[in-house]
Protein backbone atom coordinates (compact mmCIF):
# COMPACT_ATOMS: atom_id res chain seq x y z
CA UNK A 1 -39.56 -41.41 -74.34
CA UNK A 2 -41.71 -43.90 -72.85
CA UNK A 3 -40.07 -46.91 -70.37
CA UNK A 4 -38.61 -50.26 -71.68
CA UNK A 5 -41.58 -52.64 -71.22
CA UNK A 6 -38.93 -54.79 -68.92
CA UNK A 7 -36.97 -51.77 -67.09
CA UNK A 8 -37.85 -52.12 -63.26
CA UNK A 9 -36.52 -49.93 -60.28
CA UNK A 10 -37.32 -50.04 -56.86
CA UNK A 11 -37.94 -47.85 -54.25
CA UNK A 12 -37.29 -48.38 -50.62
CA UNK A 13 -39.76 -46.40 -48.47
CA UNK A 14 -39.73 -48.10 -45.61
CA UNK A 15 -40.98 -51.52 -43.62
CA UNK A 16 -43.52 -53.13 -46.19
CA UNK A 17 -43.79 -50.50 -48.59
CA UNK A 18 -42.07 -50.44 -51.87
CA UNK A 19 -42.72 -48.50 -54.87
CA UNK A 20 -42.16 -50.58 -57.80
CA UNK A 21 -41.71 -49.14 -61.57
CA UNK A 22 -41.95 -51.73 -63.75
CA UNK A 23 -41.82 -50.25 -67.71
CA UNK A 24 -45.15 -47.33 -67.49
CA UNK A 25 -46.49 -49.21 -64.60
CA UNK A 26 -46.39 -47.85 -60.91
CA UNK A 27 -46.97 -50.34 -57.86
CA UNK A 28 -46.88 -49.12 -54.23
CA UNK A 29 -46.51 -52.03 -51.68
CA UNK A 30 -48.41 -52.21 -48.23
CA UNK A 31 -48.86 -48.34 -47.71
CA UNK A 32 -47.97 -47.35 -44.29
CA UNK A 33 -46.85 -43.72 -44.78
CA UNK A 34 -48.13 -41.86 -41.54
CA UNK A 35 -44.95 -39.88 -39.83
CA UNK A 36 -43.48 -41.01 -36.51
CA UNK A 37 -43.59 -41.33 -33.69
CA UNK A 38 -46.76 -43.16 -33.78
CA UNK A 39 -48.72 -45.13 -31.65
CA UNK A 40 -51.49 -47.74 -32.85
CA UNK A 41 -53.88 -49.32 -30.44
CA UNK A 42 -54.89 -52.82 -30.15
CA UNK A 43 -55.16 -56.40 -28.85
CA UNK A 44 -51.49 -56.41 -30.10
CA UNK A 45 -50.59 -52.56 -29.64
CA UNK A 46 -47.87 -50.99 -32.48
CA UNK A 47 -45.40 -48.77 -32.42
CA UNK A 48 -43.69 -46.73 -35.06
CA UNK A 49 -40.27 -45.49 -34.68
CA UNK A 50 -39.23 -43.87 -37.51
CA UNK A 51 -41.30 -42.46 -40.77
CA UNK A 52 -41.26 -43.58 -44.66
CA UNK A 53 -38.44 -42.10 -46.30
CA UNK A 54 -41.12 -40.40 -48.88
CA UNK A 55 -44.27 -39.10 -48.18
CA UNK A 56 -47.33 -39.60 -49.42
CA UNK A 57 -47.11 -35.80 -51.59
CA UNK A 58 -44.01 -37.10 -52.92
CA UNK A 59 -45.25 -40.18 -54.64
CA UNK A 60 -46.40 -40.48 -58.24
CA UNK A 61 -50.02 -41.56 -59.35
CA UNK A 62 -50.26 -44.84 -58.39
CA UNK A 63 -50.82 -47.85 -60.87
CA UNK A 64 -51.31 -50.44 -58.75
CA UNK A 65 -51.23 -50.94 -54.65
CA UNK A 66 -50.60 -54.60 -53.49
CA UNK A 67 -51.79 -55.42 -50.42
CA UNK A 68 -51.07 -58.12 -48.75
CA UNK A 69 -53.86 -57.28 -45.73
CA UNK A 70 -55.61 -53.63 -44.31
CA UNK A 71 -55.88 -54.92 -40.77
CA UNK A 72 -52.50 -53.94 -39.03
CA UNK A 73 -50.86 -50.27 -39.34
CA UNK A 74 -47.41 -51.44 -40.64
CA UNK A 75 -49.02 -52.58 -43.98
CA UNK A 76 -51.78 -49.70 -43.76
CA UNK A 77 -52.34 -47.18 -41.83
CA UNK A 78 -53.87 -43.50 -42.40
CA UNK A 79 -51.97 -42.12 -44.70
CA UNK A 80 -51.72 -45.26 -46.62
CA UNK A 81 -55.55 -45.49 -47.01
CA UNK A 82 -55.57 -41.84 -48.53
CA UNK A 83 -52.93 -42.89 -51.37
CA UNK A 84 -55.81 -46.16 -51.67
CA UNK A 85 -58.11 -44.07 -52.13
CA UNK A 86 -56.04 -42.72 -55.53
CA UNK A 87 -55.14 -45.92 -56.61
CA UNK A 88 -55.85 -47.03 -60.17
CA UNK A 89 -56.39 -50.73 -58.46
CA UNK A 90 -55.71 -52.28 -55.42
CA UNK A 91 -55.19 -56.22 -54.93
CA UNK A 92 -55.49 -57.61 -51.77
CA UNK A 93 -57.28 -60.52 -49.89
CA UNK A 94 -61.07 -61.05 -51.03
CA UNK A 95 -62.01 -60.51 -47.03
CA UNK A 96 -59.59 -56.63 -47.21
CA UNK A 97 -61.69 -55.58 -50.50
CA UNK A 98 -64.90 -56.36 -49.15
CA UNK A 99 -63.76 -54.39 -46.17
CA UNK A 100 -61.75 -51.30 -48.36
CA UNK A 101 -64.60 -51.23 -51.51
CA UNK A 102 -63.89 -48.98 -54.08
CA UNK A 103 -61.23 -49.75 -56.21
CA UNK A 104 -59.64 -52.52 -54.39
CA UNK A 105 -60.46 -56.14 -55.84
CA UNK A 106 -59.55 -59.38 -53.81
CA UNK A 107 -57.77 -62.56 -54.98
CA UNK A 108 -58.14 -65.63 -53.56
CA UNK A 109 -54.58 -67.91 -53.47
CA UNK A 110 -53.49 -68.69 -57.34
CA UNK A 111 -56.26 -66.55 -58.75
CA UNK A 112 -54.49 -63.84 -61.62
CA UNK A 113 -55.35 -60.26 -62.53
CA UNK A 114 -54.01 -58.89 -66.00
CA UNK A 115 -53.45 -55.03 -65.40
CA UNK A 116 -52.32 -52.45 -67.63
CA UNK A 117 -51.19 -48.82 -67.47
CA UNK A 118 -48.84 -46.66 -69.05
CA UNK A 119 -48.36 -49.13 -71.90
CA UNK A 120 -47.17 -51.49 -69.54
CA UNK A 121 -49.01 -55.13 -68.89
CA UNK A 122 -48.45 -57.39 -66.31
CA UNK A 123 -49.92 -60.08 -64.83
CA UNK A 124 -50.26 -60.61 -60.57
CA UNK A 125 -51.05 -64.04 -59.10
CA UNK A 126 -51.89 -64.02 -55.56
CA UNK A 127 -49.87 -66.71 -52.86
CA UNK A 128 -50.32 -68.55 -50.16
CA UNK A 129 -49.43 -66.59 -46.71
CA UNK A 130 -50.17 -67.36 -43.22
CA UNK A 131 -49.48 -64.42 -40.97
CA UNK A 132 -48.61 -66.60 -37.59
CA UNK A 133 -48.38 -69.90 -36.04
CA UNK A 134 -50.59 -72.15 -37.36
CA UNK A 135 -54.17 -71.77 -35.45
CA UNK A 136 -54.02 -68.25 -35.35
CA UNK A 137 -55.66 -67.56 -38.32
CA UNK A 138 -59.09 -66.22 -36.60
CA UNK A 139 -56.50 -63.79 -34.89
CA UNK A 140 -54.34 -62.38 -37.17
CA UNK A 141 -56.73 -62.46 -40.41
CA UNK A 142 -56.30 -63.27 -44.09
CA UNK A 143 -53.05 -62.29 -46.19
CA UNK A 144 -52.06 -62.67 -49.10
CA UNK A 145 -48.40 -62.45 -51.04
CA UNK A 146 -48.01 -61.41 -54.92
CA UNK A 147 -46.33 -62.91 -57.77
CA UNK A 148 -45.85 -59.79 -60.78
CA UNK A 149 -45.21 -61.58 -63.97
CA UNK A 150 -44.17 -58.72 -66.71
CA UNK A 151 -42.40 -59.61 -69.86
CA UNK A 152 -39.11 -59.46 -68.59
CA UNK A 153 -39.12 -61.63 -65.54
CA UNK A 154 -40.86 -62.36 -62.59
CA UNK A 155 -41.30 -60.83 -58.98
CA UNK A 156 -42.32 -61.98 -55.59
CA UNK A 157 -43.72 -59.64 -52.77
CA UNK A 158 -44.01 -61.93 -50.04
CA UNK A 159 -46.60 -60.58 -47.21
CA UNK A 160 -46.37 -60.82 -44.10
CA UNK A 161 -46.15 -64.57 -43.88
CA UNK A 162 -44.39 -67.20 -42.17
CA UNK A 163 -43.01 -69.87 -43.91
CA UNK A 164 -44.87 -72.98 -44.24
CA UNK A 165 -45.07 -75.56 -46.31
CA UNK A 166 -47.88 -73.59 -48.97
CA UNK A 167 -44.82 -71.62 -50.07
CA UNK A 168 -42.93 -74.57 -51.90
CA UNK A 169 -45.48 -74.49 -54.28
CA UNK A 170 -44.54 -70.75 -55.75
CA UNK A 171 -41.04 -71.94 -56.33
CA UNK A 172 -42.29 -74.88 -58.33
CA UNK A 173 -45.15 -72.97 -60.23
CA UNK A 174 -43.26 -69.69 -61.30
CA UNK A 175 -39.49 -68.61 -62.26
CA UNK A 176 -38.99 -66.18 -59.62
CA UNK A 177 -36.18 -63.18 -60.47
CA UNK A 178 -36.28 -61.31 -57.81
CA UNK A 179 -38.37 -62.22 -54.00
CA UNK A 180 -39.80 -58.98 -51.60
CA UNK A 181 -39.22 -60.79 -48.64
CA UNK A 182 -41.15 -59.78 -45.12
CA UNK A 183 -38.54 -60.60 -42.75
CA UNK A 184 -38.27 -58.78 -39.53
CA UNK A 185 -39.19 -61.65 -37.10
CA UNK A 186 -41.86 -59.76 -35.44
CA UNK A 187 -43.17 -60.55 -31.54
CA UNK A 188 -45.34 -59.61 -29.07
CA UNK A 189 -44.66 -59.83 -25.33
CA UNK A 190 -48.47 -61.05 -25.06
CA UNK A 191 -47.40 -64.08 -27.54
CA UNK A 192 -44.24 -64.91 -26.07
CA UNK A 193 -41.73 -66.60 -28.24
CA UNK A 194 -44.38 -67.06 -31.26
CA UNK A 195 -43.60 -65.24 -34.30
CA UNK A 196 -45.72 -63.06 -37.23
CA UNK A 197 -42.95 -62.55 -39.92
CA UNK A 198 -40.14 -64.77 -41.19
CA UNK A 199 -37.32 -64.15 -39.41
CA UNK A 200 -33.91 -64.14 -41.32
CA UNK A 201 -32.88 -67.51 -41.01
CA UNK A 202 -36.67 -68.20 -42.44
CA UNK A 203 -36.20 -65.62 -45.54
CA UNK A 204 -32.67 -67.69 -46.66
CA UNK A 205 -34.69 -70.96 -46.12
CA UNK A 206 -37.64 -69.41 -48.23
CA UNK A 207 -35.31 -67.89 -51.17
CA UNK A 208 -33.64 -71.57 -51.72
CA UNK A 209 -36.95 -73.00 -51.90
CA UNK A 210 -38.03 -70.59 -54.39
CA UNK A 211 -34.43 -70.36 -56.08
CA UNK A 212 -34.64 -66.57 -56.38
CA UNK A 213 -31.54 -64.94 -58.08
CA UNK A 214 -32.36 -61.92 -55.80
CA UNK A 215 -33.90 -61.16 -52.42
CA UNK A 216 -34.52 -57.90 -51.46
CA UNK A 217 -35.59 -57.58 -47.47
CA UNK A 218 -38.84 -55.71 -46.54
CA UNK A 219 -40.91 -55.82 -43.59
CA UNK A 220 -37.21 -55.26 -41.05
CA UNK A 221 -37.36 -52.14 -39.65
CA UNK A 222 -38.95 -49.16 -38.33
CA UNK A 223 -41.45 -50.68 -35.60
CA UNK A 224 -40.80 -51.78 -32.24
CA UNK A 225 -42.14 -55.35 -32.45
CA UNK A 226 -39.80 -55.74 -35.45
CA UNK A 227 -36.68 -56.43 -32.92
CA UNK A 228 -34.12 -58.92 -35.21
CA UNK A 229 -31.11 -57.10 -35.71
CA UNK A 230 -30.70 -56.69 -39.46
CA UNK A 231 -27.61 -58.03 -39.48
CA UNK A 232 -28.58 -61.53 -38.91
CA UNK A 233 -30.42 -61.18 -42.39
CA UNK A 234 -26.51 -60.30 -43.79
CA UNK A 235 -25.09 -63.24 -41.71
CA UNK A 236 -28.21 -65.82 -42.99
CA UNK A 237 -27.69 -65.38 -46.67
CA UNK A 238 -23.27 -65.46 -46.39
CA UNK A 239 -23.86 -68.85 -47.14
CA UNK A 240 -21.81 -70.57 -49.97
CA UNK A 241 -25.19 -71.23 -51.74
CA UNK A 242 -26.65 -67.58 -51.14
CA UNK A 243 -23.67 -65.86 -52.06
CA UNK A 244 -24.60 -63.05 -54.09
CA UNK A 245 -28.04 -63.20 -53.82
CA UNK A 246 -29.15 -60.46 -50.92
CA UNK A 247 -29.40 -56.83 -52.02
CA UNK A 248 -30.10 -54.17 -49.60
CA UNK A 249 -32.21 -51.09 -51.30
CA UNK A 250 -31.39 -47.59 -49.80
CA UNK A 251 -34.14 -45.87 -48.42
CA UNK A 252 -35.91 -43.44 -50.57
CA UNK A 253 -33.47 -44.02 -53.79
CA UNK A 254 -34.34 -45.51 -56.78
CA UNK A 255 -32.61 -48.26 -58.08
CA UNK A 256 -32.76 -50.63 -61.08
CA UNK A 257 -33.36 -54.22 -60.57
């Protein structure tokens, strides 16, 4: 029996990545799938604490990879550019798919891609994201965040983004059901106090301005410069006009949306 063209689960696998069934379609989010511990070298230096809660073997053929950006090792690392490589299509950032080739194809912000597989169509938009203070674009690259319009709602997959003002404008254009939020505050000690992610506070500010029914946390966990407590994401959206809005996904379990 083939899926409901508007049946959607969603799996938890760990930091950014998601895998997303929406009716006969398959979407993987940010692939970073290597095991930990792991250590990834840099101007900003990474550190990975704990593994995805599948493996790469353990996925299904992949539909679809979003990508918000192929530069940092919590949205792609080694394994992750292996499952790319087995991708029907990858989205990202016009500057990643000149960089990735292959199958990956870049959007620019507001540009839309119609993609169908498995009898499933939907259409992805790409958003506005700004990974950092303004200013430090040269440093931390291009990114981009994903709106998945199927014909029973509408999703958001942020990116690693802060929030800024070019996010009021997804609210206003699209109907959002349910937001993939990067949260997760993230720091450096070379940056001092500046952040690269929206921290929780941010994500509750962001899901009013988009007036999502549902936010789902990503991006929180699992990597040293990801250091917010996850409980301050619980204790940002208690308020009277979030109530009922924040759903944690268990790791590694599917579950409908």
């Amino acid at each position: 029996m083939s899926a409901r063209p508007d049946a959607v689960t969603a799996t938890y696998l760990g930091t950014a990545t998601a895998l997303l069934r929406i009716g006969g379609l398959t979407v993987l989010t940010d692939p970073a799938l290597d095991p930990a511990p792991a250590d990834y070298p840099g101007a900003r230096p990474l550190h990975r604490t704990a593994g995805p809660a599948l493996t790469a073997a353990e996925l299904p053929p992949v539909d679809l990879v979003l990508l918000s950006h192929d530069q940092h090792a919590d949205n792609l690392d080694a394994t992750g550019r292996e499952v790319l490589a087995g991708a029907g299509l990858v989205l990202t950032t016009p500057e990643g798919a000149a960089r990735l080739g292959g199958r990956a194809e870049g959007l620019a912000p507001w540009e839309s891609r119609t993609v169908t597989a498995g009898g499933t169509t939907v259409t992805v938009t790409a958003t506005p994201a700004r990974h950092g203070p303004e200013g430090t674009e040269p440093v931390t690259g291009p990114v981009t965040g994903f709106v998945v319009a199927y014909g029973g709602g509408t999703l958001y997959v942020s990116g690693d983004t802060v929030r800024h003002d070019a996010l009021t404008e997804i609210g206003t254009r699209f109907r959002i059901g349910t937001a993939f939020l990067h949260l997760g505050d993230a720091h450096f000690p070379s940056t001092g106090d500046r952040a690269f992610s929206m921290s929780a506070r941010d994500g509750a500010e962001l899901a009013r301005t988009l007036g999502a029914r549902t936010v789902i946390p990503l991006h929180y966990d699992s990597w040293d410069h990801l250091a917010e407590d996850p409980a301050r994401i619980t204790e940002a959206f208690a308020a009277p006009d979030l109530a009922g809005r924040l759903r944690w996904l268990r790791p590694g379990v599917p579950e409908a949306l």
